[in-house]
Protein backbone atom coordinates (compact mmCIF):
# COMPACT_ATOMS: atom_id res chain seq x y z
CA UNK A 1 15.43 -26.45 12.38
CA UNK A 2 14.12 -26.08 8.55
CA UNK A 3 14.95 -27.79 5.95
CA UNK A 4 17.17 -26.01 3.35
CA UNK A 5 14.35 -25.51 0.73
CA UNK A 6 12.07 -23.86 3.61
CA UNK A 7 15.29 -21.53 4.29
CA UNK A 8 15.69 -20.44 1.22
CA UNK A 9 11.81 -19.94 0.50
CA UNK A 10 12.11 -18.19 3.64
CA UNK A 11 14.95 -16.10 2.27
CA UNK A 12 13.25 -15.28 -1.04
CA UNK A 13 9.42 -14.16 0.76
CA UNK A 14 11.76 -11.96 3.02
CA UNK A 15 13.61 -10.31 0.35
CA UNK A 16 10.87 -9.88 -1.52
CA UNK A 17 8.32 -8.42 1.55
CA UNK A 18 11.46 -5.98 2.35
CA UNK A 19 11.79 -4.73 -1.00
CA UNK A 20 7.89 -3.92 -1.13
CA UNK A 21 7.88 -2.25 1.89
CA UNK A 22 10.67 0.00 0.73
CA UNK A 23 13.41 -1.50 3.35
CA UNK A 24 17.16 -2.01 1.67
CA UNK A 25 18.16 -5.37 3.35
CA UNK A 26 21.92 -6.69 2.55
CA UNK A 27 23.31 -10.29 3.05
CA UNK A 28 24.13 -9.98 6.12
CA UNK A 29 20.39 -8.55 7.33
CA UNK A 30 18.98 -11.20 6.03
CA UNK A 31 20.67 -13.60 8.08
CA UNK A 32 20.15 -12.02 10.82
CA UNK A 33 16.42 -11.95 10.53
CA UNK A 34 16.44 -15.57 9.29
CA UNK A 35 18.44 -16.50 12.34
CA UNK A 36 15.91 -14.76 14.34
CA UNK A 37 13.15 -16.61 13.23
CA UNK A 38 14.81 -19.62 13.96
CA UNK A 39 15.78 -19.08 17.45
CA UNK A 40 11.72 -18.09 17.85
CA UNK A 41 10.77 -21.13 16.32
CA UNK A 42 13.30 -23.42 18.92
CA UNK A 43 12.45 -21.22 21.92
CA UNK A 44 8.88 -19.73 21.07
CA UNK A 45 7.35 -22.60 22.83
CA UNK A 46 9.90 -22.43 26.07
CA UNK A 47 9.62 -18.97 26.62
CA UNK A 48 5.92 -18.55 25.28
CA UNK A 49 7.25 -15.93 22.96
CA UNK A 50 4.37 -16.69 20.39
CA UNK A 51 1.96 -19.53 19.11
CA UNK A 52 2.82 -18.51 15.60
CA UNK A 53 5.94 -20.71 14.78
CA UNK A 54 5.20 -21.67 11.02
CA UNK A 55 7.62 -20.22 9.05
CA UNK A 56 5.70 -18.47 6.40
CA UNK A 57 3.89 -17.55 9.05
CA UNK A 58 6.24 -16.11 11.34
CA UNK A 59 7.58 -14.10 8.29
CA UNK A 60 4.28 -11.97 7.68
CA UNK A 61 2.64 -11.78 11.22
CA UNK A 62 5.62 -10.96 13.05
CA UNK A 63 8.77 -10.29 10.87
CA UNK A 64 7.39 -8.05 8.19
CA UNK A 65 4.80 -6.75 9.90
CA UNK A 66 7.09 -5.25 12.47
CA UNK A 67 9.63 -3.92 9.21
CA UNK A 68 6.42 -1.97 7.95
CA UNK A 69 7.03 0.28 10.04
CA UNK A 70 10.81 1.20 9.70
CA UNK A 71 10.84 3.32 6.61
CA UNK A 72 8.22 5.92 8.88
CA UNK A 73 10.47 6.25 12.29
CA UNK A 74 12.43 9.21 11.28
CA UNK A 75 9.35 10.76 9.26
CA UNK A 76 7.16 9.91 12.23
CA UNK A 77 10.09 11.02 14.75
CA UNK A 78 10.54 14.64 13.21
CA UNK A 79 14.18 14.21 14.47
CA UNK A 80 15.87 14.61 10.48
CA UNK A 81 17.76 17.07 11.70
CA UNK A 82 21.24 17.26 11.09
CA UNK A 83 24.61 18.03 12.50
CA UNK A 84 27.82 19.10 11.37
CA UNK A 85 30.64 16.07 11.49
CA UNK A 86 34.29 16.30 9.60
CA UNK A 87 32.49 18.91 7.31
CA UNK A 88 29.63 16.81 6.74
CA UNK A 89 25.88 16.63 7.47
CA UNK A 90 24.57 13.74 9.20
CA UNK A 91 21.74 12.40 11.46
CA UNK A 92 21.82 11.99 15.14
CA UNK A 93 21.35 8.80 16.40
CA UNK A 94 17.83 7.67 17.02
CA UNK A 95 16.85 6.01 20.39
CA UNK A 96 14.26 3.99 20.08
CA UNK A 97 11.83 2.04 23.05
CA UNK A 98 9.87 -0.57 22.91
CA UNK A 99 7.43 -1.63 25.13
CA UNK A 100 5.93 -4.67 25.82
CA UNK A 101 8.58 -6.26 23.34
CA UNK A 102 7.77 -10.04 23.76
CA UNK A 103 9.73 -11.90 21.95
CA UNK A 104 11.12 -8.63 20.30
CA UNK A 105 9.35 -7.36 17.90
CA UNK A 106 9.20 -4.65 16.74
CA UNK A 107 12.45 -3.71 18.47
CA UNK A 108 14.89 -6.80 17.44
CA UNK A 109 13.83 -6.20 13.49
CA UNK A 110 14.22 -2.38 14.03
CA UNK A 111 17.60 -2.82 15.09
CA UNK A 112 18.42 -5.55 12.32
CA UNK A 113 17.11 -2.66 9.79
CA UNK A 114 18.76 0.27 11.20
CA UNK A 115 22.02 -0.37 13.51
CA UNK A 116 22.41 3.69 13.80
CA UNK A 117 19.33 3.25 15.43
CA UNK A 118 19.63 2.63 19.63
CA UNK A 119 16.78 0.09 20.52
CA UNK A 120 15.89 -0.72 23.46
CA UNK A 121 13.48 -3.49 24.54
CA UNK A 122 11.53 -3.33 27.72
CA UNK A 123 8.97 -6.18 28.70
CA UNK A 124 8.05 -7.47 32.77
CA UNK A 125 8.69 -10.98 31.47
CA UNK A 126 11.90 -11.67 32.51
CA UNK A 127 12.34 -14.48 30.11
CA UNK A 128 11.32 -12.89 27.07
CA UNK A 129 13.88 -10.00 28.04
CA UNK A 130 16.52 -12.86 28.28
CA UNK A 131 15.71 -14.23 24.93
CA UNK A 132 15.83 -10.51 23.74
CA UNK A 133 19.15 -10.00 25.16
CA UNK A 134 20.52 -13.62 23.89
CA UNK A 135 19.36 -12.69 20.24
CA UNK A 136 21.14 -8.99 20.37
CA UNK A 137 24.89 -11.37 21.09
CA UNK A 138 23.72 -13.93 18.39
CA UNK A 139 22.86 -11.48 15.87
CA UNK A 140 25.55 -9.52 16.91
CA UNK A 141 23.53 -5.81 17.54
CA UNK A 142 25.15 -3.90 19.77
CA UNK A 143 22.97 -1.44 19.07
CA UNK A 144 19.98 -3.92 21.34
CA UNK A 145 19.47 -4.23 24.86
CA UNK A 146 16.99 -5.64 27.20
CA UNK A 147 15.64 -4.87 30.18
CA UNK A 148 13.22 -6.76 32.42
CA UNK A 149 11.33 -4.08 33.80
CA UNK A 150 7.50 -2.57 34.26
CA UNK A 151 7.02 0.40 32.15
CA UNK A 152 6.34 2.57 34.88
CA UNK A 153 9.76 2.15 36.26
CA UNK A 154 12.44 3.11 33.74
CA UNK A 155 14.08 6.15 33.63
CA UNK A 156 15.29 6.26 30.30
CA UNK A 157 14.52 9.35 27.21
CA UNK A 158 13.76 8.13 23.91
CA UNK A 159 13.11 10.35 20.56
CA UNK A 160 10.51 7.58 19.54
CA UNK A 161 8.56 4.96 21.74
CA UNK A 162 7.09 2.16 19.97
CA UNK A 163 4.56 -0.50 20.85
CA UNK A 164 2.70 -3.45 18.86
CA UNK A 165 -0.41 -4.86 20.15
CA UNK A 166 0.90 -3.32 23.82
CA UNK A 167 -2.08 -1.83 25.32
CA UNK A 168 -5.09 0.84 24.75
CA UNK A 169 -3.56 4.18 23.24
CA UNK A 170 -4.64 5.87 26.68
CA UNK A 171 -2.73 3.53 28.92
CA UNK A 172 0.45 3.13 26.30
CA UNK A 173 0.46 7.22 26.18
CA UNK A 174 0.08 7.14 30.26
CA UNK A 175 2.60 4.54 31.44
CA UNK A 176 4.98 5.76 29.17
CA UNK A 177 4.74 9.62 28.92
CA UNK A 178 8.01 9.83 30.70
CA UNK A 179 9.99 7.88 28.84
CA UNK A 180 9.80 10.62 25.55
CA UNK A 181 12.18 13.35 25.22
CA UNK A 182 10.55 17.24 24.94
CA UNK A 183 10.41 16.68 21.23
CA UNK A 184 9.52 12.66 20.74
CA UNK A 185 6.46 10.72 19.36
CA UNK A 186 4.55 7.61 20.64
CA UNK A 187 4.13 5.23 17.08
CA UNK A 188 1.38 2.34 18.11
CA UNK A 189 0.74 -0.44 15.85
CA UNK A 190 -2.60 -1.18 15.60
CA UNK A 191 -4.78 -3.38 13.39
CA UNK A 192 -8.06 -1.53 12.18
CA UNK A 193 -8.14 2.58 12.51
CA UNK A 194 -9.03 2.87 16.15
CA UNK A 195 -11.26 5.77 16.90
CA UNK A 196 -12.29 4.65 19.37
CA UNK A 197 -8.81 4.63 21.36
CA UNK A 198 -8.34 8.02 19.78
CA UNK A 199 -11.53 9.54 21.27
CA UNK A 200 -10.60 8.15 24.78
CA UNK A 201 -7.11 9.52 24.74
CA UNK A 202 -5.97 12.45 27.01
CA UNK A 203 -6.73 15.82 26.05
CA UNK A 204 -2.73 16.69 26.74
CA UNK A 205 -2.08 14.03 23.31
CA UNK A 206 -2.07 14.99 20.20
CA UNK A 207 -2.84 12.14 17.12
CA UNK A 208 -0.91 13.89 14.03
CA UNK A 209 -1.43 11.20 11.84
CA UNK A 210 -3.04 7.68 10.69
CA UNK A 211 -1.17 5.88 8.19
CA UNK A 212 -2.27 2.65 6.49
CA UNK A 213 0.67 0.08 6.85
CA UNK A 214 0.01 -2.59 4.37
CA UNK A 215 2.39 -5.79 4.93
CA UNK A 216 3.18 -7.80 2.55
CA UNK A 217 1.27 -11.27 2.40
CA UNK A 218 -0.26 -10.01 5.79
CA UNK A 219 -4.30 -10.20 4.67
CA UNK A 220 -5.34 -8.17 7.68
CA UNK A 221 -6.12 -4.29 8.35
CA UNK A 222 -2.88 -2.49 9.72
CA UNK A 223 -2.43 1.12 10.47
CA UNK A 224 0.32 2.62 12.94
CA UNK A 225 -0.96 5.97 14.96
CA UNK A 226 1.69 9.05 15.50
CA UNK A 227 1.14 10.76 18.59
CA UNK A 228 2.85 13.28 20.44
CA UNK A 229 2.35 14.92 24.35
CA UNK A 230 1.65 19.12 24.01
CA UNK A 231 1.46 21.39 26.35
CA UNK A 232 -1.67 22.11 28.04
CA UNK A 233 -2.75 25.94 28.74
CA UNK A 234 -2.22 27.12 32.72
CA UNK A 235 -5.62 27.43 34.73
């Protein structure tokens, strides 16, 4: 495990990266992502969860780089709409997929960010799902589950399905058009703008917007792509 002055460098890069990004992080999020990172850097090698197991490293290329992209879920989402409770507005709770999680990300930092959000993780390795699911009971999110599954075969609705590095945009958009409620959005990470993916997507899927999602000590393009399904005319 590291040694105390890695942890609390650690500590100090994460509170730092989550404050840039515009994420509010308290004590106890910050353990929890610091434990995270630890049980990837015991298991990563096990489980082949990831050849990126340097701390510092593990903080920008996986950690922050999968908080970037918290603050735009309910912007992206279109679901701020709110409902009447005790007198009061609030939000409806968000349900969340992710595909192709790996070792969990973005899904087990979403959750750590947001525990009104519902996450669930979906990837056909079923020992990646198993570390997923053995993270959500040490973290203590019981707002994360796992399931060891292909894509093609869950029968779940989300308001927002997520993937990093998962596919094309045509295949992610294709294996998992079922998964989105009437009114939800695909949000793909992606490194450099891809056109190219965009140009060779369905005509029934709509890209609404491009955003440039700068991480924090991450020297590398990012950009996350908002998509949604519409409907198509009748013949």
């Amino acid at each position: 495990m590291w040694t105390e002055g890695v942890g609390l460098a650690i500590q100090a890069s994460l509170r730092q990266g989550a404050q840039q990004l515009g994420v509010s992080l308290d004590g106890k999020q910050v353990e929890q992502l610091l434990t995270y990172m630890q049980m990837i850097s015991k298991w990563g090698r096990v489980y082949n969860l990831t050849n990126l197991l340097e701390p510092q490293t593990m903080l920008t290329h996986h950690v922050l780089d999968s908080l970037a992209v918290a603050p735009h879920i309910w912007e992206a989402s279109g679901l701020v709409r709110m409902s009447e409770a005790g007198g009061a507005k609030v939000q409806p709770p968000l349900h969340i997929i992710d595909v192709g999680s790996g070792a969990g990300l973005p899904g087990v930092v979403l959750a750590v960010a947001n525990p009104s959000w519902h996450i669930t993780c979906v990837d056909t390795v079923g020992k990646k799902a198993a570390f997923i699911q053995q993270a959500a009971l040490e973290l203590g999110l019981p707002n994360l589950r796992a399931i060891h599954s292909r894509v093609e075969a869950l029968s779940l609705l989300a308001d927002v399905v997520v993937s990093r590095a998962f596919a094309s945009l045509a295949d992610f958009v294709q294996i998992s058009r079922h998964l989105l409620k009437p009114e939800g959005v695909w949000l793909a990470m992606k490194g450099q703008d891809p056109q190219d993916e965009i140009k060779a997507l369905p005509a029934d899927t709509e890209v609404f917007h491009v955003k440039p999602l700068p991480v924090p000590g991450l020297h590398a393009e990012r950009c996350l792509v908002w998509m949604r399904p519409i409907s198509m005319p009748p013949f």
